[in-house]
Protein backbone atom coordinates (compact mmCIF):
# COMPACT_ATOMS: atom_id res chain seq x y z
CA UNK A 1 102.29 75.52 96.95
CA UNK A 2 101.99 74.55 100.52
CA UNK A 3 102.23 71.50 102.04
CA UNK A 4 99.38 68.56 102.19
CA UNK A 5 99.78 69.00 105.83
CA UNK A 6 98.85 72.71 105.86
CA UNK A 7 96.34 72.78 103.90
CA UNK A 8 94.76 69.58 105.71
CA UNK A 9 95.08 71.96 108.72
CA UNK A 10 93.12 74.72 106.97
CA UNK A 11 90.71 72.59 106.35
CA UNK A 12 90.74 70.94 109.63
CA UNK A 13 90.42 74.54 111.58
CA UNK A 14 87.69 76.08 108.87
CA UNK A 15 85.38 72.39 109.60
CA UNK A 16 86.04 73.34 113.67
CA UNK A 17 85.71 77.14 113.18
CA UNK A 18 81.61 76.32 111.42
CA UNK A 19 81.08 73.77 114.20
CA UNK A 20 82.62 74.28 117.61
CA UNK A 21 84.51 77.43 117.15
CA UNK A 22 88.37 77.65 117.62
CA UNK A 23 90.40 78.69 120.02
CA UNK A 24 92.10 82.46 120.26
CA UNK A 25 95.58 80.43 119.39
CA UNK A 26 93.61 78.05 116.75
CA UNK A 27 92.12 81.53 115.16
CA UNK A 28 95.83 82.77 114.70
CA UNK A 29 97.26 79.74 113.80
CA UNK A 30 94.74 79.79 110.97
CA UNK A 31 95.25 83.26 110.02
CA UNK A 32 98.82 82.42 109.59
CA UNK A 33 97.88 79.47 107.20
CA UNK A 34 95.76 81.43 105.43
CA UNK A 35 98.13 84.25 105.13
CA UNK A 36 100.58 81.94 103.77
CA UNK A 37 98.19 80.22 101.43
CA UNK A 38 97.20 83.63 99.83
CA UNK A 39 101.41 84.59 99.25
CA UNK A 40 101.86 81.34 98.14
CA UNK A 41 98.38 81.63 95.42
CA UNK A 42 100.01 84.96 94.37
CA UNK A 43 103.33 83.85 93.34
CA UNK A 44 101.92 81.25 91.94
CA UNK A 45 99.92 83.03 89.66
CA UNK A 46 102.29 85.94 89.16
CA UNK A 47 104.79 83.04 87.76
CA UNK A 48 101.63 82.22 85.66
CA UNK A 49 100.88 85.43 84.37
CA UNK A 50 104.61 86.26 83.42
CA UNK A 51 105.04 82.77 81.39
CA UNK A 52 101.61 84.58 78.95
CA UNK A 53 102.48 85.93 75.84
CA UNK A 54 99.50 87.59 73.68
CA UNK A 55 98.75 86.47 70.18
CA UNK A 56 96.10 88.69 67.86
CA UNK A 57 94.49 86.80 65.02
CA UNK A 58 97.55 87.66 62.74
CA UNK A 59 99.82 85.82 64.92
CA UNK A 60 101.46 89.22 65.67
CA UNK A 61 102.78 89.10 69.79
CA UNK A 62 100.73 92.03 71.64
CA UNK A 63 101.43 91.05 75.06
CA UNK A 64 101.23 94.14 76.99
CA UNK A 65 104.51 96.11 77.08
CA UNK A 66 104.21 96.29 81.11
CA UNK A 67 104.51 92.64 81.26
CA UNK A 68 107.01 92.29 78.71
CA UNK A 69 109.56 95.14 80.70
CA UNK A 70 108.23 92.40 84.05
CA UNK A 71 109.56 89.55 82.14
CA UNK A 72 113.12 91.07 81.03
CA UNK A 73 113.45 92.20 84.68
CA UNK A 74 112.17 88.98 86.38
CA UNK A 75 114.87 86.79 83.32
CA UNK A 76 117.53 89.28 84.37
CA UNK A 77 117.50 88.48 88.00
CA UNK A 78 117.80 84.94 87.28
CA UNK A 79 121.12 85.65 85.62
């Protein structure tokens, strides 16, 4: 996740952007934040989604065999 300071600062430059309006190198400062923000979200939930394993009612494992071949290749690179 990013830091408490960058995300202050996305904050900080979204309250500016609704009241006084930013500044061309404000504006792509906080596209870069938010750029970040979003890569960061998507690992993040990527990590998430590869750590799910799918249970039926029979307590038979029917986790999708696309994530399961994502999870051998993302354990394998690890090694």
């Amino acid at each position: 996740m990013l830091s408490k300071d960058k995300l202050a600062r996305i904050n900080e430059l979204a309250k500016r952007a609704k009241t006084t309006g930013l500044t061309k190198e404000e504006h792509s400062e906080q596209q870069m934040l938010r750029k970040q923000y979003i890569q960061q979200f998507r690992q993040s939930f990527e990590n998430q989604l590869h750590s799910v394993t799918v249970v039926d009612q029979n307590g038979n494992d029917v986790t999708p065999i696309k994530l399961k071949e994502q999870k051998k290749q993302k354990s394998n690179k690890m090694h």
